[in-house]
N, C-alpha and C. Protein backbone atom coordinates (compact mmCIF):
# COMPACT_ATOMS: atom_id res chain seq x y z
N UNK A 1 7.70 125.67 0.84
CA UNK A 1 8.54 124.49 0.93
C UNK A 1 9.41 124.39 -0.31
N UNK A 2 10.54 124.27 0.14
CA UNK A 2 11.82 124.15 -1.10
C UNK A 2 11.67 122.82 -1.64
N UNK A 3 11.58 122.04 -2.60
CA UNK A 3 11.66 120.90 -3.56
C UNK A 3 13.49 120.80 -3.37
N UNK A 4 13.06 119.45 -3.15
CA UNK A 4 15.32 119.00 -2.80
C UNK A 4 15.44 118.41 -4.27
N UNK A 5 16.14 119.13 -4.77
CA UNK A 5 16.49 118.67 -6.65
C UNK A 5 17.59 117.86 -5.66
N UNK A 6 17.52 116.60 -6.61
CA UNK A 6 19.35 115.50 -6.36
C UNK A 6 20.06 116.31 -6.93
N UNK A 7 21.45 116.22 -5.93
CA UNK A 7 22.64 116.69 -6.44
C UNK A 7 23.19 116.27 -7.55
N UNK A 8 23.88 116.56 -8.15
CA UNK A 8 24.89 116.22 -9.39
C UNK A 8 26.06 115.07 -9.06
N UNK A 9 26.43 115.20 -7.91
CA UNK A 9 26.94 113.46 -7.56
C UNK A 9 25.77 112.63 -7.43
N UNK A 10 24.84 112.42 -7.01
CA UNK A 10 23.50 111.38 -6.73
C UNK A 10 23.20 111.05 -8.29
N UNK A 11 22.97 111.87 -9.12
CA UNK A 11 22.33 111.85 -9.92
C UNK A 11 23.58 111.13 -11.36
N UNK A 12 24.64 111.76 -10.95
CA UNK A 12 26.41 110.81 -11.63
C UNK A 12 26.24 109.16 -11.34
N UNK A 13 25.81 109.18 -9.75
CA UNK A 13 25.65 107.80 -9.42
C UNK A 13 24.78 106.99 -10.11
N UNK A 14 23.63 107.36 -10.06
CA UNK A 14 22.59 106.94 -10.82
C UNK A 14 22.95 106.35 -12.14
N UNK A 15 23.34 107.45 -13.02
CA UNK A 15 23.28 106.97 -14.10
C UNK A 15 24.30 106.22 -14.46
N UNK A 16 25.83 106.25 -13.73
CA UNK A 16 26.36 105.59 -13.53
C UNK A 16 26.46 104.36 -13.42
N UNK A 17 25.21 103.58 -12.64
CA UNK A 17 25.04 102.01 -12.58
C UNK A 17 24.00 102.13 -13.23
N UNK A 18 23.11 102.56 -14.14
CA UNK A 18 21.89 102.20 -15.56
C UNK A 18 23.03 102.10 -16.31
N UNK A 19 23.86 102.96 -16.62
CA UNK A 19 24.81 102.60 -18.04
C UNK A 19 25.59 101.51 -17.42
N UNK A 20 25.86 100.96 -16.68
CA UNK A 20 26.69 99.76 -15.96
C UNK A 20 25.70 98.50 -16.31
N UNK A 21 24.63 98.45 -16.00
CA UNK A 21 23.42 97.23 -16.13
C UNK A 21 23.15 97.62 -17.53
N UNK A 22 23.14 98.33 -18.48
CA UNK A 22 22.87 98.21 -19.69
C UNK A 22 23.51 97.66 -20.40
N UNK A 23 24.77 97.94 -20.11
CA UNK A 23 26.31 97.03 -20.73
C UNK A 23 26.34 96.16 -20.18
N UNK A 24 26.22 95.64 -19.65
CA UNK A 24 26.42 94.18 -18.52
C UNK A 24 24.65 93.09 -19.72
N UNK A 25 23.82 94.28 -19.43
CA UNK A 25 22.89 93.17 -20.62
C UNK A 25 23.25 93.01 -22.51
N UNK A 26 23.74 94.17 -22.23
CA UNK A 26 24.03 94.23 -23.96
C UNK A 26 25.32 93.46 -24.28
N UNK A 27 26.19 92.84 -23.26
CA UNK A 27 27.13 91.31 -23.26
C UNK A 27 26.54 90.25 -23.02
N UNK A 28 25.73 90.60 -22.42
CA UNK A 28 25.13 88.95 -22.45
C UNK A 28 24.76 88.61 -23.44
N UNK A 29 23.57 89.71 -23.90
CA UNK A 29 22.83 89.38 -24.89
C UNK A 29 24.00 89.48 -26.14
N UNK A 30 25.00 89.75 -26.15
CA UNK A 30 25.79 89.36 -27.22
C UNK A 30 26.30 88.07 -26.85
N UNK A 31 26.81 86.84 -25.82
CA UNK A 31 27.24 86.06 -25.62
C UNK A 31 26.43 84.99 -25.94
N UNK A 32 24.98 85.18 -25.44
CA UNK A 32 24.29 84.18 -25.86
C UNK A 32 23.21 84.29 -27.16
N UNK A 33 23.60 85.11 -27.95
CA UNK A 33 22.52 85.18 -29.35
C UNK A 33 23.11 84.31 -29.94
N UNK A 34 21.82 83.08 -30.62
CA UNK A 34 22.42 82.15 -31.65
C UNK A 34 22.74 82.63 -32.91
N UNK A 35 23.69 81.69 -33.58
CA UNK A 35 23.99 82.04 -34.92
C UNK A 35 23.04 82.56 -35.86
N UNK A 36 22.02 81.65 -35.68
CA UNK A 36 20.82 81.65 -36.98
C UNK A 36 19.85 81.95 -36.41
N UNK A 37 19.31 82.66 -37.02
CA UNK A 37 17.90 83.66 -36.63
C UNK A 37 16.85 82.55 -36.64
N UNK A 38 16.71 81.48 -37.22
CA UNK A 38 16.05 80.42 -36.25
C UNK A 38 16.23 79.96 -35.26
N UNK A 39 17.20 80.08 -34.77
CA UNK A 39 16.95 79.67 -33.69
C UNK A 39 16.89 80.52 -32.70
N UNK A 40 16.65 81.77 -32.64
CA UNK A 40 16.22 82.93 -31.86
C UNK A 40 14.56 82.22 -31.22
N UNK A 41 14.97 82.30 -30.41
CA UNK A 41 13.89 82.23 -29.34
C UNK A 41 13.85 82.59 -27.83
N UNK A 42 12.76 82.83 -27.06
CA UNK A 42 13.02 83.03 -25.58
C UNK A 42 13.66 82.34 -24.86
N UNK A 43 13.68 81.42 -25.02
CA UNK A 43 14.66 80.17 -23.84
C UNK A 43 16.06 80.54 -24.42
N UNK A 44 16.30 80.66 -25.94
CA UNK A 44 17.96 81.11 -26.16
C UNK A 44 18.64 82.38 -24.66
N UNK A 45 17.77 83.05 -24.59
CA UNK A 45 18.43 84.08 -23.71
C UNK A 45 18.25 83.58 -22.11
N UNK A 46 17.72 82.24 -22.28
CA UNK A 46 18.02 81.54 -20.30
C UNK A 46 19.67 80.84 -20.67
N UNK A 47 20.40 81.44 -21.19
CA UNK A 47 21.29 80.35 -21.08
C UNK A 47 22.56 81.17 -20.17
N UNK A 48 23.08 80.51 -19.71
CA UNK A 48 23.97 81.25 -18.62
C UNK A 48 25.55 80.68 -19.67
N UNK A 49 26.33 82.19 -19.88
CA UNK A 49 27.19 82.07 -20.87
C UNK A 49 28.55 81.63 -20.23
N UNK A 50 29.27 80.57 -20.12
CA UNK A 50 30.49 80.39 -19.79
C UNK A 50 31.33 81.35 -19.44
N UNK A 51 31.60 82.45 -20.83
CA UNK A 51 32.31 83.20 -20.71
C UNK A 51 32.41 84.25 -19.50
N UNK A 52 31.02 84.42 -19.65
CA UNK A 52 30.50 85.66 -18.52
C UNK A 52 31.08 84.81 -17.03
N UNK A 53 30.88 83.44 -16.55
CA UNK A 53 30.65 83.80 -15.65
C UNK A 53 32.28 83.41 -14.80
N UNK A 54 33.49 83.29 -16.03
CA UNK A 54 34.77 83.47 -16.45
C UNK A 54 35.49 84.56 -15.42
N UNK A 55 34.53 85.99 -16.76
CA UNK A 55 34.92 86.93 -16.39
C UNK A 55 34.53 88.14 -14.78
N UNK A 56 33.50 87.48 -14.68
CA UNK A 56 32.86 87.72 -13.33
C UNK A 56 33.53 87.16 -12.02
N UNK A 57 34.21 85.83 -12.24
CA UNK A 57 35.23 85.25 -11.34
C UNK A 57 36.03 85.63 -11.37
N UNK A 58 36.70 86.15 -12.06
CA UNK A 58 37.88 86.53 -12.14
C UNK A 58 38.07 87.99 -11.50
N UNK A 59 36.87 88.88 -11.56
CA UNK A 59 36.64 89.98 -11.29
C UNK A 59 36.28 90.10 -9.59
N UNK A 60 35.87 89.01 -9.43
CA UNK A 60 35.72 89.20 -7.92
C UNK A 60 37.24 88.37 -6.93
N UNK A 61 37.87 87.23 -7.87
CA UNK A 61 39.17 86.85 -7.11
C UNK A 61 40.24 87.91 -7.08
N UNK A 62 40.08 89.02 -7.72
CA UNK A 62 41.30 89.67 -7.81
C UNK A 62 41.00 90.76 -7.11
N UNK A 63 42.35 91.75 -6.63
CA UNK A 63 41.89 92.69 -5.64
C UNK A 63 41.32 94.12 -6.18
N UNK A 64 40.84 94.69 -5.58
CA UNK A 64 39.82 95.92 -6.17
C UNK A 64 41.00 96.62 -7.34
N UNK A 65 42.04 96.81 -6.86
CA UNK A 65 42.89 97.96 -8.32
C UNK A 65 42.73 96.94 -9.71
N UNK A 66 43.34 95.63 -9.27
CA UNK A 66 43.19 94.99 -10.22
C UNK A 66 42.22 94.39 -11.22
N UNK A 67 40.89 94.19 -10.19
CA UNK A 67 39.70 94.30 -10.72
C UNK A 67 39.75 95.02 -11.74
N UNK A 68 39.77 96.45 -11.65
CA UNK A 68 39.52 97.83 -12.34
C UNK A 68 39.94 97.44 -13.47
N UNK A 69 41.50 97.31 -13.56
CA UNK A 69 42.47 97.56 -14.83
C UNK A 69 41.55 96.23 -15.96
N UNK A 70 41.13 95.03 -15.04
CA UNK A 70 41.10 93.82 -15.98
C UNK A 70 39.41 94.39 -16.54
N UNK A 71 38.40 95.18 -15.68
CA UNK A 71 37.34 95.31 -16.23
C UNK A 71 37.74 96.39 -17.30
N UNK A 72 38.52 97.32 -17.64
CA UNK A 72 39.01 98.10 -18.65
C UNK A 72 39.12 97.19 -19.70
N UNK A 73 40.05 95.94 -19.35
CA UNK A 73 41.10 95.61 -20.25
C UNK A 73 39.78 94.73 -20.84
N UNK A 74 39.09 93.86 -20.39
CA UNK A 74 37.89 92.72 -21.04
C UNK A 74 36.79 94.17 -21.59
N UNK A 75 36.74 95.16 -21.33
CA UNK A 75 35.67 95.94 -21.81
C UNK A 75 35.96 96.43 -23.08
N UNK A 76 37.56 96.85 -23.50
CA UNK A 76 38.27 97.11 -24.25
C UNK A 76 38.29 95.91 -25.48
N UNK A 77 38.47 94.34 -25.25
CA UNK A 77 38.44 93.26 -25.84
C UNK A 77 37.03 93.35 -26.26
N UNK A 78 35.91 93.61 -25.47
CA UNK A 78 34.74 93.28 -25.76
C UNK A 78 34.17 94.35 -26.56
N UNK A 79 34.52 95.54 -26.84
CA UNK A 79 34.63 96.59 -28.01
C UNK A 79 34.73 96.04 -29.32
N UNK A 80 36.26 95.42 -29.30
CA UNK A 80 36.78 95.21 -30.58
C UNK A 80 36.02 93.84 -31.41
């Protein structure tokens, strides 16, 4: 019996949306970390960030090309 290795597109996909949900947490968790390391606590990270859910609207009112360019363009902002 042959073992089915995933293809190299399946496996593009894959990692494709882990590095997608990793960045998607590593903004949050930049949107909502408090200033002062006191006040770091577990409930700090229940907070649902304005900004995010801004840019998430905006990402779903607009049409798929445009989507694209604006998730470049806020990913690009969110770099700098």
């Amino acid at each position: 019996m042959a073992d089915r290795a995933p293809t190299r597109p399946r496996l593009r996909l894959v990692a494709s949306r882990v590095a997608t949900v990793l960045a998607c947490l590593l903004v949050w968790a930049a949107l909502v970390l408090p200033n002062r390391i006191s006040e770091l606590s577990p409930t700090a990270f229940l907070r649902i960030p304005l900004e995010g859910l801004v840019i998430v609207g905006l990402a779903l009112a607009l049409p798929a090309r445009l989507a694209r360019r604006a998730a470049v363009l806020v990913g690009v902002v969110l770099g700098l």
